[in-house]
PDB file of N, CA and C in Angstrom:
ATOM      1  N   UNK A   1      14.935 -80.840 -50.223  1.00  0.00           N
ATOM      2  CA  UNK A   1      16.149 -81.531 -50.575  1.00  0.00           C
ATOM      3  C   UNK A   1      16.450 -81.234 -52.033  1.00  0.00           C
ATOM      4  N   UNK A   2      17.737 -80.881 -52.038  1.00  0.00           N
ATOM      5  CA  UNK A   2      17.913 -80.629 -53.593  1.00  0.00           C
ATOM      6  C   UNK A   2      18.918 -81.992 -54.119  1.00  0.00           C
ATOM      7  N   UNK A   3      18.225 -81.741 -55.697  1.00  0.00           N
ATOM      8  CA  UNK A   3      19.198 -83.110 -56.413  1.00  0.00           C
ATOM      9  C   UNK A   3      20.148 -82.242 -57.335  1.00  0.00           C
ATOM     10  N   UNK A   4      21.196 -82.993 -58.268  1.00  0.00           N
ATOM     11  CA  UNK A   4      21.578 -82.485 -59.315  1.00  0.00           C
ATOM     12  C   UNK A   4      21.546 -83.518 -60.181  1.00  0.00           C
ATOM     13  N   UNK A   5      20.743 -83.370 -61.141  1.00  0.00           N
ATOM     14  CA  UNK A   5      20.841 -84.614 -62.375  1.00  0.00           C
ATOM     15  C   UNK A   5      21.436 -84.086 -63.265  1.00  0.00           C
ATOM     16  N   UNK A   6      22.143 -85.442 -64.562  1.00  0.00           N
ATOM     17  CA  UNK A   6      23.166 -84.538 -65.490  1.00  0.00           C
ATOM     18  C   UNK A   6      22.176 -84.467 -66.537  1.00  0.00           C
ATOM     19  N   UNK A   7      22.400 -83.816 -67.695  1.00  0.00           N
ATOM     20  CA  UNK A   7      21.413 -83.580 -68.991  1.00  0.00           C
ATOM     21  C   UNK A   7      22.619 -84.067 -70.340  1.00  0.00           C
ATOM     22  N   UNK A   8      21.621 -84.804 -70.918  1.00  0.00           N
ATOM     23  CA  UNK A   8      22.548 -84.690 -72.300  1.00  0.00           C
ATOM     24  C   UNK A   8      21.428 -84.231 -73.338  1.00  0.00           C
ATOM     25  N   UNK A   9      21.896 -83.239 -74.056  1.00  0.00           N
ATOM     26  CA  UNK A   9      21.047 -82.544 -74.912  1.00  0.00           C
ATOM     27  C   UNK A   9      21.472 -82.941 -76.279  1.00  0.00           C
ATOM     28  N   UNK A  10      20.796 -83.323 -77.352  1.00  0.00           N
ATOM     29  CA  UNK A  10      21.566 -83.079 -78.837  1.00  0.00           C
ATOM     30  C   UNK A  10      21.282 -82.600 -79.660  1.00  0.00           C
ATOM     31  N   UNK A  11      22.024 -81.869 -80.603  1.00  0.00           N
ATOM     32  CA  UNK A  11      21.244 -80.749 -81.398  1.00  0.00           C
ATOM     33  C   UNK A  11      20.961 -81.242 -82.447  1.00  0.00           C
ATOM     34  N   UNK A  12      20.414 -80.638 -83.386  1.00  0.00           N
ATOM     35  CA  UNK A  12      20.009 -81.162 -84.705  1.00  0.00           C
ATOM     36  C   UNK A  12      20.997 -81.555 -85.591  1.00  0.00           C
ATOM     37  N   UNK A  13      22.493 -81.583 -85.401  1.00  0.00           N
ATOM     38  CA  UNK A  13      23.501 -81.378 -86.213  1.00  0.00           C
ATOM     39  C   UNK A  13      23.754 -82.597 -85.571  1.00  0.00           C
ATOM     40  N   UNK A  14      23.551 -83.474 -84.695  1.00  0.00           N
ATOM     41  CA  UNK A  14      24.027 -85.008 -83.896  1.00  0.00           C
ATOM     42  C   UNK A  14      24.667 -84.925 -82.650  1.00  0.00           C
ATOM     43  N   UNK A  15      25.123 -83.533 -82.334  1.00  0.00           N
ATOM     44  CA  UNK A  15      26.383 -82.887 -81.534  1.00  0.00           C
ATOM     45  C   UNK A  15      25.780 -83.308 -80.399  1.00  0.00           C
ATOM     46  N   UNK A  16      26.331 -84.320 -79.350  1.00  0.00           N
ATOM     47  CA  UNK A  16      25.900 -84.011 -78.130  1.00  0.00           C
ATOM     48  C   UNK A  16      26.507 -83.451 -77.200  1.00  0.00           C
ATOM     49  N   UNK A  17      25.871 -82.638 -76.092  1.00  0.00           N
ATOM     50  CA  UNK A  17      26.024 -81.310 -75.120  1.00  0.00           C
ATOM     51  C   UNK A  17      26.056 -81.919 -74.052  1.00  0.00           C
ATOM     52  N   UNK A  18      26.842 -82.232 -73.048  1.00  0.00           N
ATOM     53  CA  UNK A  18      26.818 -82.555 -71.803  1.00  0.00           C
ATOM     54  C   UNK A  18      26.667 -81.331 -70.902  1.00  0.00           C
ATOM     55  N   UNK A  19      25.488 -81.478 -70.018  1.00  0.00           N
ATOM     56  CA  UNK A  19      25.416 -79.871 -69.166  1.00  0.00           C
ATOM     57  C   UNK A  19      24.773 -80.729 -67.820  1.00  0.00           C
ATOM     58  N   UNK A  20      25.072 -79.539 -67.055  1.00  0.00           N
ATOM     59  CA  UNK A  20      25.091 -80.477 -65.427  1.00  0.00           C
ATOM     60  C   UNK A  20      23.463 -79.105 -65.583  1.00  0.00           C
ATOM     61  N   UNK A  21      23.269 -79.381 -64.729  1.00  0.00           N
ATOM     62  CA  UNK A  21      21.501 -78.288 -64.211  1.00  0.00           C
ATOM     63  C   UNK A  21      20.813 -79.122 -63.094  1.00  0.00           C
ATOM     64  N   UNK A  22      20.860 -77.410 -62.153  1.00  0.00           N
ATOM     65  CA  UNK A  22      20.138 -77.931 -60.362  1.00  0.00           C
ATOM     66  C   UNK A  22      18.933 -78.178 -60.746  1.00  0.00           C
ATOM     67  N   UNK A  23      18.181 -78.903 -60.063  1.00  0.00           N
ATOM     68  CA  UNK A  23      16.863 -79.160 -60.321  1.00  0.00           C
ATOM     69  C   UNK A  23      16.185 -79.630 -58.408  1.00  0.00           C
ATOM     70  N   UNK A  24      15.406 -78.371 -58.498  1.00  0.00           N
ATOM     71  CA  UNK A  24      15.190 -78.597 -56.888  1.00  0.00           C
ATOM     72  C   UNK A  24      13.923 -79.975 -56.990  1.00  0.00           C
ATOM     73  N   UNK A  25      14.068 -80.678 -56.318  1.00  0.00           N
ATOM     74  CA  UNK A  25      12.568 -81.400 -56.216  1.00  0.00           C
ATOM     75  C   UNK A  25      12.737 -81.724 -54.808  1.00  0.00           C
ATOM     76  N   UNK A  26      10.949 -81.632 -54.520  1.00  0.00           N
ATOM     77  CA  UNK A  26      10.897 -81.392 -53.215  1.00  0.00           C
ATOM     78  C   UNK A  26       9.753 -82.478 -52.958  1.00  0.00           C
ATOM     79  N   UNK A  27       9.799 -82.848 -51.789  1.00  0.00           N
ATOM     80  CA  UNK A  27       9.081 -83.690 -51.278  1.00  0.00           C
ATOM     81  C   UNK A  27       7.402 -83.203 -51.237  1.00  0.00           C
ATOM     82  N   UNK A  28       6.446 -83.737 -51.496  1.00  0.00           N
ATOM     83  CA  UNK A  28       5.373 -83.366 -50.682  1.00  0.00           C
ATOM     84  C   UNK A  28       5.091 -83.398 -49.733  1.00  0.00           C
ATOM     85  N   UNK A  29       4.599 -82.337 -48.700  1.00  0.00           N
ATOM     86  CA  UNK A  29       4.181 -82.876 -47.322  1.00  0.00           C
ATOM     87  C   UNK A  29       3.196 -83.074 -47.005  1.00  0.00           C
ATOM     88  N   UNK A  30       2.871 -83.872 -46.127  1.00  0.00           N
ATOM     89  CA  UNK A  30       1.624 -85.077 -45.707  1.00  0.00           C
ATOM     90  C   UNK A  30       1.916 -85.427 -44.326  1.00  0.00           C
ATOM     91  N   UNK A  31       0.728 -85.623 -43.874  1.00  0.00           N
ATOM     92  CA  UNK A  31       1.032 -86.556 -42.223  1.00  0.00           C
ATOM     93  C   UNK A  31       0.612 -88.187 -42.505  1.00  0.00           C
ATOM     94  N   UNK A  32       1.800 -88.783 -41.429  1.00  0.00           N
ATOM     95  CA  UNK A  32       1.132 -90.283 -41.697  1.00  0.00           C
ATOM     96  C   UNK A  32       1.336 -90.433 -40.122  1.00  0.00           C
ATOM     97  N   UNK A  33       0.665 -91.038 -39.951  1.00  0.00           N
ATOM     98  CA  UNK A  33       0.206 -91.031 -37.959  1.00  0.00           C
ATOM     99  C   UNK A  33       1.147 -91.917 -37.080  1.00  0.00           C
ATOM    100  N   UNK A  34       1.626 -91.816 -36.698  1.00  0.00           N
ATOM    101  CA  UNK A  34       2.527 -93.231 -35.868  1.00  0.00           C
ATOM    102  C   UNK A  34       1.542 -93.943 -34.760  1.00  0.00           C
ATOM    103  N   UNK A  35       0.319 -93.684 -34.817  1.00  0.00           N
ATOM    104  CA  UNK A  35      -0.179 -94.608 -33.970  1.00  0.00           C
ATOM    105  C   UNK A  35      -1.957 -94.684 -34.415  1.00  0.00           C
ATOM    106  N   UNK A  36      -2.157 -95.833 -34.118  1.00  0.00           N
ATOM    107  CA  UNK A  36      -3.983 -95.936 -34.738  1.00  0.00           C
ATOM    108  C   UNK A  36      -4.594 -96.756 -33.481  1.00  0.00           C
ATOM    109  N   UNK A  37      -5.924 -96.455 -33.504  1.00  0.00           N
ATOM    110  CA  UNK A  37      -6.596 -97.716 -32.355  1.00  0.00           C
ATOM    111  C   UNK A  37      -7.736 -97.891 -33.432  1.00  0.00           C
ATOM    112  N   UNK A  38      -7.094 -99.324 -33.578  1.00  0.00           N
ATOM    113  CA  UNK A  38      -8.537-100.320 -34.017  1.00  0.00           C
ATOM    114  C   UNK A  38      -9.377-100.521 -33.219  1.00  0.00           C
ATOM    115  N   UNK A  39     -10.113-100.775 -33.029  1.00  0.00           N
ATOM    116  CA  UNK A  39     -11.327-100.978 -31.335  1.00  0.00           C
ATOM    117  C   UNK A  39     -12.305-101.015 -31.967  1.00  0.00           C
ATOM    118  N   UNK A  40     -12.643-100.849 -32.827  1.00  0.00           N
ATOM    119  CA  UNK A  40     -14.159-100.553 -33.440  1.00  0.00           C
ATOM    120  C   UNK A  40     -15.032 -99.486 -33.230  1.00  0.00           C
ATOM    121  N   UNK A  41     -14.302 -98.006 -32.635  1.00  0.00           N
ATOM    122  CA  UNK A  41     -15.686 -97.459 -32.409  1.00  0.00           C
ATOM    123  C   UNK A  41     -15.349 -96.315 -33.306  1.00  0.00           C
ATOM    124  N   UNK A  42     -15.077 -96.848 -34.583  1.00  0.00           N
ATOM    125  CA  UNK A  42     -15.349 -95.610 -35.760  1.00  0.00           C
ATOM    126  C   UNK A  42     -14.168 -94.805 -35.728  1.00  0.00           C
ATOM    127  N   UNK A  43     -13.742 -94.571 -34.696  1.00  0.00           N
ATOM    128  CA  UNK A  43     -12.647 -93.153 -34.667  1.00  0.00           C
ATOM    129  C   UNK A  43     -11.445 -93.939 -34.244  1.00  0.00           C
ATOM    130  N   UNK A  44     -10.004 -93.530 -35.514  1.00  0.00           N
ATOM    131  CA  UNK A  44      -8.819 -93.638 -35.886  1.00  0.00           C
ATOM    132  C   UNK A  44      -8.836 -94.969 -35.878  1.00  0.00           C
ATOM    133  N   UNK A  45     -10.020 -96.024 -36.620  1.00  0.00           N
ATOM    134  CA  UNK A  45      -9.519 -97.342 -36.635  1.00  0.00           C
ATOM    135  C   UNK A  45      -8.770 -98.127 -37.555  1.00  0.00           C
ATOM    136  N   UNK A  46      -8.286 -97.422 -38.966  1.00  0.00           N
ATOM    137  CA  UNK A  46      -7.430 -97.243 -39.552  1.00  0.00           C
ATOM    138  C   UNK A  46      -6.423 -96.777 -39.906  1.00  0.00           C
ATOM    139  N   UNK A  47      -5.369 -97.110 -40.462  1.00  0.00           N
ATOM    140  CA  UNK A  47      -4.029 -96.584 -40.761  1.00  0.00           C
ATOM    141  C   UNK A  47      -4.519 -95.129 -41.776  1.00  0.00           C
ATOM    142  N   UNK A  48      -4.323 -94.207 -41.482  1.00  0.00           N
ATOM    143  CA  UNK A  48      -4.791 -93.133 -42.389  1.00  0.00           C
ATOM    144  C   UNK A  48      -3.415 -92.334 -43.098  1.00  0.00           C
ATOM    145  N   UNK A  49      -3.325 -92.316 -44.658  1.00  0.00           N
ATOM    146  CA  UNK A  49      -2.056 -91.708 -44.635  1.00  0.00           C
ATOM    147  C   UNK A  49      -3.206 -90.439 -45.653  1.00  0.00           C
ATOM    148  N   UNK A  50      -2.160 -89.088 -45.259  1.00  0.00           N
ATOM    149  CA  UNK A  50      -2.920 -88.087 -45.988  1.00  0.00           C
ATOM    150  C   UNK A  50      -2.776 -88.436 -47.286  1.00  0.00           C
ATOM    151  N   UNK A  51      -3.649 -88.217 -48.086  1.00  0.00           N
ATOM    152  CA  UNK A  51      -3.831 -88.216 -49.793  1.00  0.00           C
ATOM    153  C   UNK A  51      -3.570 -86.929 -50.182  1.00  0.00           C
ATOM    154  N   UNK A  52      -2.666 -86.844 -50.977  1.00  0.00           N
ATOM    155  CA  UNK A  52      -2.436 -85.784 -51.734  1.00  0.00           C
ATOM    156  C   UNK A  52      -2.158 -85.638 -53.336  1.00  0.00           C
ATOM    157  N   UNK A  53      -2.643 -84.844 -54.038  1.00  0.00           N
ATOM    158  CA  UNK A  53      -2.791 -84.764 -55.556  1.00  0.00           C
ATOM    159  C   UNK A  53      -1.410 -85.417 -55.819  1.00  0.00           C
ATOM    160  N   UNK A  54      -1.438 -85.746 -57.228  1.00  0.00           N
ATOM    161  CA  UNK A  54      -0.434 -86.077 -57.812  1.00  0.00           C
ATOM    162  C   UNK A  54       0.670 -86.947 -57.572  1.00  0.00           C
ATOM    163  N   UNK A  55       0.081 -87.962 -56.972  1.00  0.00           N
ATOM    164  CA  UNK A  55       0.638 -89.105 -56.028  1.00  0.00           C
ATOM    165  C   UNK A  55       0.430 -90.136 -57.583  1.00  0.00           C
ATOM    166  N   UNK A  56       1.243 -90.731 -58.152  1.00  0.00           N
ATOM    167  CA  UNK A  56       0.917 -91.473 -59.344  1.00  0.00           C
ATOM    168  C   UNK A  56       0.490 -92.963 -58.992  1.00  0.00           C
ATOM    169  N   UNK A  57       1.418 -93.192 -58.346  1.00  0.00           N
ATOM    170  CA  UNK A  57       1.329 -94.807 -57.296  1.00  0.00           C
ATOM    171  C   UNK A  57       2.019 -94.843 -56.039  1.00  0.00           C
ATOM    172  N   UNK A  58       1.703 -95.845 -55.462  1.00  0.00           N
ATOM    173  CA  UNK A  58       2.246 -95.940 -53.509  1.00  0.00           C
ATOM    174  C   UNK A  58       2.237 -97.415 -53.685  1.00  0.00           C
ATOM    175  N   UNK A  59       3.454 -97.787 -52.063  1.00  0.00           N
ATOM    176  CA  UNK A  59       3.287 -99.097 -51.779  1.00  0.00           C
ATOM    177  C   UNK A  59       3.626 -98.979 -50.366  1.00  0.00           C
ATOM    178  N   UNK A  60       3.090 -99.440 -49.806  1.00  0.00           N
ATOM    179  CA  UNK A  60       2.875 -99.383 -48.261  1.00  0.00           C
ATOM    180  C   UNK A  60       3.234-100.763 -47.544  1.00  0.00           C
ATOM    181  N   UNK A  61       4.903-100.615 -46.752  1.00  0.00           N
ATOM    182  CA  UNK A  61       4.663-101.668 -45.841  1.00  0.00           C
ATOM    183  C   UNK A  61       5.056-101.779 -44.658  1.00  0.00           C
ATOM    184  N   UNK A  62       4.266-102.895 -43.968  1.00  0.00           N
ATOM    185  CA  UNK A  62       4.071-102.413 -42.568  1.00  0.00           C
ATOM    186  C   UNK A  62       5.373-104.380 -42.179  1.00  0.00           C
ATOM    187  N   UNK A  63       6.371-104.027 -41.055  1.00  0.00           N
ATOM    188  CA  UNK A  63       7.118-104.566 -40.736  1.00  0.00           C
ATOM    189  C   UNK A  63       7.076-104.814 -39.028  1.00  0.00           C
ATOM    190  N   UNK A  64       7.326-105.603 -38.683  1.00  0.00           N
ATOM    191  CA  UNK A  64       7.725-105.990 -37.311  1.00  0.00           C
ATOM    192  C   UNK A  64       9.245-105.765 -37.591  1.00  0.00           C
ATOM    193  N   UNK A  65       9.438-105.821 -35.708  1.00  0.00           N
ATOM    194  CA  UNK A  65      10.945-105.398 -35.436  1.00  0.00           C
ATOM    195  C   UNK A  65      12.001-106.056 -35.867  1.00  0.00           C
ATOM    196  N   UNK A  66      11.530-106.778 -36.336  1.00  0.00           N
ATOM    197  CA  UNK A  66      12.839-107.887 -36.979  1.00  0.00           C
ATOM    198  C   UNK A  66      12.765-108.006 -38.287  1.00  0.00           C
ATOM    199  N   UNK A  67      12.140-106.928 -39.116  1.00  0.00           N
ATOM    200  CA  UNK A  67      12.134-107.049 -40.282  1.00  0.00           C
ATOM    201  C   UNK A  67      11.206-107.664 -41.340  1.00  0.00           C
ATOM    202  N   UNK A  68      10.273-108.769 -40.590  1.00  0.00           N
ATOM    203  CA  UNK A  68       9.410-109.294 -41.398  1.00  0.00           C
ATOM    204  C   UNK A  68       8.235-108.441 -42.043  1.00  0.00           C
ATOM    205  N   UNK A  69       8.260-108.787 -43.446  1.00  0.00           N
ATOM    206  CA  UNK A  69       6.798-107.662 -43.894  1.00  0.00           C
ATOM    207  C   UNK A  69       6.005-108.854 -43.528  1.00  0.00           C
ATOM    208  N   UNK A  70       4.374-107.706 -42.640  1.00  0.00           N
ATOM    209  CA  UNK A  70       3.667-108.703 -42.158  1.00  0.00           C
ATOM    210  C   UNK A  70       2.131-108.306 -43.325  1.00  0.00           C
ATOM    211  N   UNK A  71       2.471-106.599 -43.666  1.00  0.00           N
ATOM    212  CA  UNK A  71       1.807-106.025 -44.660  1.00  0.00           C
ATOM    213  C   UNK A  71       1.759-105.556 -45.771  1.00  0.00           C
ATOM    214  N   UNK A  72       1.360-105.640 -47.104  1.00  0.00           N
ATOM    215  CA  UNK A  72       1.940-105.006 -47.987  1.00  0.00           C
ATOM    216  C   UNK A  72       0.831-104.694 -49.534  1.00  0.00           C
ATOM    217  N   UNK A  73       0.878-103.448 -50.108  1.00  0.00           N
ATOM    218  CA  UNK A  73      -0.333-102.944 -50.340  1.00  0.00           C
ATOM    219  C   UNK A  73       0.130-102.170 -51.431  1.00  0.00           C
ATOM    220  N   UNK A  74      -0.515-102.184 -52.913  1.00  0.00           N
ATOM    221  CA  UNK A  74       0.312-101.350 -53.999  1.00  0.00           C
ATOM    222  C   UNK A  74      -1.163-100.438 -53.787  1.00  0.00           C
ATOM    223  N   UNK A  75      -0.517 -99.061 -54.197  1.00  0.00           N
ATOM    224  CA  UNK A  75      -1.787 -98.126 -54.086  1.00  0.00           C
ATOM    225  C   UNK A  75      -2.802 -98.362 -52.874  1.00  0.00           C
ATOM    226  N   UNK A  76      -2.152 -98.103 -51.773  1.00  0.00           N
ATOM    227  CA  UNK A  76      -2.688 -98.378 -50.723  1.00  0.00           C
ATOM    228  C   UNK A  76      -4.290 -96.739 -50.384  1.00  0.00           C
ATOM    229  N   UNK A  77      -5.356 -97.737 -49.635  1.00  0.00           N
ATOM    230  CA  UNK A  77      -6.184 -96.720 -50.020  1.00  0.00           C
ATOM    231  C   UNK A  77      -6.873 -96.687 -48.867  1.00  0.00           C
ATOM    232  N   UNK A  78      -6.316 -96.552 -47.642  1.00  0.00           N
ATOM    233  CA  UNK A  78      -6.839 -96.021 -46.213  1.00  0.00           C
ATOM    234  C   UNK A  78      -7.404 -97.133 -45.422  1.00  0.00           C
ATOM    235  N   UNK A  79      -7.536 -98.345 -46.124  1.00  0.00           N
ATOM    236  CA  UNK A  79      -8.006 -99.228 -45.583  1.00  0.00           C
ATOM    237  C   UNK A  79      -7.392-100.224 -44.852  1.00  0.00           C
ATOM    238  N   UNK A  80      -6.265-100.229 -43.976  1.00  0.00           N
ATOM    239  CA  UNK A  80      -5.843-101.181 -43.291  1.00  0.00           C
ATOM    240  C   UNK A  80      -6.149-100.976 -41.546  1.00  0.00           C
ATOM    241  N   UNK A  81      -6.753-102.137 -41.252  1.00  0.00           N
ATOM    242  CA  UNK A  81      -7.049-101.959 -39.845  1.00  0.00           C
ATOM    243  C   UNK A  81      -6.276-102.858 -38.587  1.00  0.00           C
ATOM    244  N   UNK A  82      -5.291-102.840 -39.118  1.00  0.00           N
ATOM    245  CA  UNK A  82      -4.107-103.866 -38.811  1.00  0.00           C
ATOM    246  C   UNK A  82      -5.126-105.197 -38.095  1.00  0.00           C
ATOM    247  N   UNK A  83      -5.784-105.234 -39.194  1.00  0.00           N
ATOM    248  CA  UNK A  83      -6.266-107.090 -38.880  1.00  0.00           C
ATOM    249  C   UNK A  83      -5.088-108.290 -38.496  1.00  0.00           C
ATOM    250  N   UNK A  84      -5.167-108.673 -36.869  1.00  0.00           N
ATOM    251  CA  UNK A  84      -4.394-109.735 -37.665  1.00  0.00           C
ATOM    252  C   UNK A  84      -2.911-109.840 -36.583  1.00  0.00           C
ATOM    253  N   UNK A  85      -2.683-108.373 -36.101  1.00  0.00           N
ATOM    254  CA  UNK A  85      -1.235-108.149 -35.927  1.00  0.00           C
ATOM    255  C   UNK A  85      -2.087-107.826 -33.745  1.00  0.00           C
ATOM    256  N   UNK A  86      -1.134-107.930 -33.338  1.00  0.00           N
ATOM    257  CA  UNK A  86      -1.577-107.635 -31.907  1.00  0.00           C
ATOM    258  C   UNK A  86      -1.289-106.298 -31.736  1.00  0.00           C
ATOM    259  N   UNK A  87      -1.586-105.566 -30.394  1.00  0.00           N
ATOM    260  CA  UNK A  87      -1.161-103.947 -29.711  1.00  0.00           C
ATOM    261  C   UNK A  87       0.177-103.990 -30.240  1.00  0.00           C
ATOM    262  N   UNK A  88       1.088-103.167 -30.389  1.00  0.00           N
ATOM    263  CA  UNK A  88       2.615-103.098 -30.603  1.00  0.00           C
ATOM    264  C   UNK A  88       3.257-102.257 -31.232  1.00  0.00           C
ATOM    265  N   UNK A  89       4.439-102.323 -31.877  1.00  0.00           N
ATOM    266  CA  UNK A  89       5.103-101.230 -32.574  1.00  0.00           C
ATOM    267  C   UNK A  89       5.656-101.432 -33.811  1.00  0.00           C
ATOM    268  N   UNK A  90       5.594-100.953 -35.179  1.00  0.00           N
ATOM    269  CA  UNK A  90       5.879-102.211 -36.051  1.00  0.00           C
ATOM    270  C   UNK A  90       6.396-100.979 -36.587  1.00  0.00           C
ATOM    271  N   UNK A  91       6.891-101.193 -37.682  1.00  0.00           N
ATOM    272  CA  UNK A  91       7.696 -99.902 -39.018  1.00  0.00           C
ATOM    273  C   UNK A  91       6.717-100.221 -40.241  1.00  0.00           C
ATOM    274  N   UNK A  92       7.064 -98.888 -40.580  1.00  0.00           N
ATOM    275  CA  UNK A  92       6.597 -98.957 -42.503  1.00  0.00           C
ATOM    276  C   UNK A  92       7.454 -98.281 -42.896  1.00  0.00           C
ATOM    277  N   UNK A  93       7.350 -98.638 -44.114  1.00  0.00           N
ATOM    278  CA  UNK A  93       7.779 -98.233 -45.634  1.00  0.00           C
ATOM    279  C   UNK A  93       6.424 -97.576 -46.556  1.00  0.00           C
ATOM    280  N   UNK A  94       6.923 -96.259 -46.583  1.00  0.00           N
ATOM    281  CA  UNK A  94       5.752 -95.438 -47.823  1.00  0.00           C
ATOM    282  C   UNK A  94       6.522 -95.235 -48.898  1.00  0.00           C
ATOM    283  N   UNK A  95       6.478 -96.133 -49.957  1.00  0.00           N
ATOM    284  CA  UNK A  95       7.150 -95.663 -51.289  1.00  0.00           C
ATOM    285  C   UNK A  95       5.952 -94.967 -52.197  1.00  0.00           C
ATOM    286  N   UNK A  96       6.445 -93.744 -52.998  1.00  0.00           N
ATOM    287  CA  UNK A  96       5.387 -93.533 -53.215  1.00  0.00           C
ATOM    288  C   UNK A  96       6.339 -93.158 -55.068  1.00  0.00           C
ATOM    289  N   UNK A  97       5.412 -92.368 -55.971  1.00  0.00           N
ATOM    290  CA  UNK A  97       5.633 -91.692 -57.181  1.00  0.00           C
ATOM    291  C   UNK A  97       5.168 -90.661 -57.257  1.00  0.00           C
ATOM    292  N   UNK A  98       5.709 -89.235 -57.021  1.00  0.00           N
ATOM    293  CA  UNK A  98       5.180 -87.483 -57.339  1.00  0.00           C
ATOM    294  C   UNK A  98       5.652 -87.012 -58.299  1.00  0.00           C
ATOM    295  N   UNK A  99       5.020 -86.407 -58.947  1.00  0.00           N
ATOM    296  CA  UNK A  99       5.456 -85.879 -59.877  1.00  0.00           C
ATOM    297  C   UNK A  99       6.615 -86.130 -61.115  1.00  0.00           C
ATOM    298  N   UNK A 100       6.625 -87.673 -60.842  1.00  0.00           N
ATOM    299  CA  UNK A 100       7.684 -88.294 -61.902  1.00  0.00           C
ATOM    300  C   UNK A 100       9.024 -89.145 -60.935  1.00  0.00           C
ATOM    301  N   UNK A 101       8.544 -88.608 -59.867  1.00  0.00           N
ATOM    302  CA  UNK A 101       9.786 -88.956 -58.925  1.00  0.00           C
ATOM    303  C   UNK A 101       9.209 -89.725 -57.691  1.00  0.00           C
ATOM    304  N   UNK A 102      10.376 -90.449 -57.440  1.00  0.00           N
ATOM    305  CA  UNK A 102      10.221 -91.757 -55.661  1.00  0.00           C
ATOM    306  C   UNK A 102      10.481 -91.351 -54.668  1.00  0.00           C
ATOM    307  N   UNK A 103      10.030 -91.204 -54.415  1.00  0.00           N
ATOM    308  CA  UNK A 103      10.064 -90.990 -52.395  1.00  0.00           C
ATOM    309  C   UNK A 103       9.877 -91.610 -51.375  1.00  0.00           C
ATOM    310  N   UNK A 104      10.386 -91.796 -50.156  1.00  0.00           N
ATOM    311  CA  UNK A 104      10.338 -93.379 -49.688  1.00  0.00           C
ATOM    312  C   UNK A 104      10.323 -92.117 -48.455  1.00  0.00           C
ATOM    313  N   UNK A 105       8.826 -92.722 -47.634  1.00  0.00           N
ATOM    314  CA  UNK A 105       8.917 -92.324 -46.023  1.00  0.00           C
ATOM    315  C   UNK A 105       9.525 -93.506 -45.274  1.00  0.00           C
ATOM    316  N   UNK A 106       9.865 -93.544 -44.004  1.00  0.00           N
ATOM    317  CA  UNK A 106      10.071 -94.494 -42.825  1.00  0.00           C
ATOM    318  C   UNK A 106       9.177 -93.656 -41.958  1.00  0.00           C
ATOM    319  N   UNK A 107       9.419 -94.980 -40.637  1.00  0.00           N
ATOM    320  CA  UNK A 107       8.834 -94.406 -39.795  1.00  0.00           C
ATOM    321  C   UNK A 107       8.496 -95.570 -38.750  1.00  0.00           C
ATOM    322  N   UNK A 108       7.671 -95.254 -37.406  1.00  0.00           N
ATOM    323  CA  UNK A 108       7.182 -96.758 -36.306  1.00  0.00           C
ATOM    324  C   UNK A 108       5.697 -96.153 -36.485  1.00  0.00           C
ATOM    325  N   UNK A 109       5.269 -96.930 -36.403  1.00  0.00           N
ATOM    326  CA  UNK A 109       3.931 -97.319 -36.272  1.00  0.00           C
ATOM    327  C   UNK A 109       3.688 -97.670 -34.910  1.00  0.00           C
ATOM    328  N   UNK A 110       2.532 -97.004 -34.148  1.00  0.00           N
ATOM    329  CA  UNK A 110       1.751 -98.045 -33.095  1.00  0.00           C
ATOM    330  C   UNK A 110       0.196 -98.410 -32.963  1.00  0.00           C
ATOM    331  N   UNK A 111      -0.148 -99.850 -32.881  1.00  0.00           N
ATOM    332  CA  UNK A 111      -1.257-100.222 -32.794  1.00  0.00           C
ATOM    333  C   UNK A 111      -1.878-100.443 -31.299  1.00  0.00           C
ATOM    334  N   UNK A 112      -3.195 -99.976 -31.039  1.00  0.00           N
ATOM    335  CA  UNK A 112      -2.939 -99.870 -29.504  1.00  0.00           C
ATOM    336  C   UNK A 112      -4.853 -99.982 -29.476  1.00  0.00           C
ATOM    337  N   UNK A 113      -5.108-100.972 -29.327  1.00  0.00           N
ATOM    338  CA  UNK A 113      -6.742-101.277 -29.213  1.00  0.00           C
ATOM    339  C   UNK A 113      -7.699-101.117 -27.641  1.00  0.00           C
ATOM    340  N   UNK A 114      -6.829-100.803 -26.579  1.00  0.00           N
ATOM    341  CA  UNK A 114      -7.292-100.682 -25.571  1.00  0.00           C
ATOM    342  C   UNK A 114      -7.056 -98.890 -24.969  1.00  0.00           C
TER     343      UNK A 114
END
């Protein structure tokens, strides 16, 4: 996805320069899973989102269908085992900070223990 931000530059003389300049910034890519089984037997019993360098901060939240945050996590760090919430389908929000910049995933989630 490309942006265009404007620049104001000023020179040593006070003069300021209004100049437009493309500036590509691009998303990082990562997988975040739409579905986990808690169950307890070790395998995918957490919400796993890939970690990737240069991630400055994250906030992670997890919503039912009607909007309620039922989860919510600054610098979230692999550890949610949707304690709490039943089998179902819920949404998140991945806000995150790369490289100076915000990025906001969506997405459904499913929890499915059987």
């Amino acid at each position: 996805e490309e942006e265009v931000f404007p620049v104001e530059e000023t020179s040593k003389d006070d003069l300021i320069q209004n100049e437009t300049e493309e500036t590509e910034i691009r998303q990082p890519i990562f997988s975040i899973p739409n579905i986990f089984t808690p169950n307890g037997d070790n395998i995918n019993d957490f919400f796993v989102i890939e970690q990737i360098p240069d991630i400055e901060s994250s906030h992670l939240y997890i919503y039912n269908l009607s909007g309620r945050v039922l989860y919510e996590k600054m610098n979230y760090k692999n550890d949610w085992n949707g304690n709490h919430l039943p089998d179902g389908v819920y949404l998140y929000i991945y806000k995150f900070i790369y490289k100076g910049n915000e990025f906001i995933r969506k997405g459904t989630l499913t929890i499915k223990r059987r």
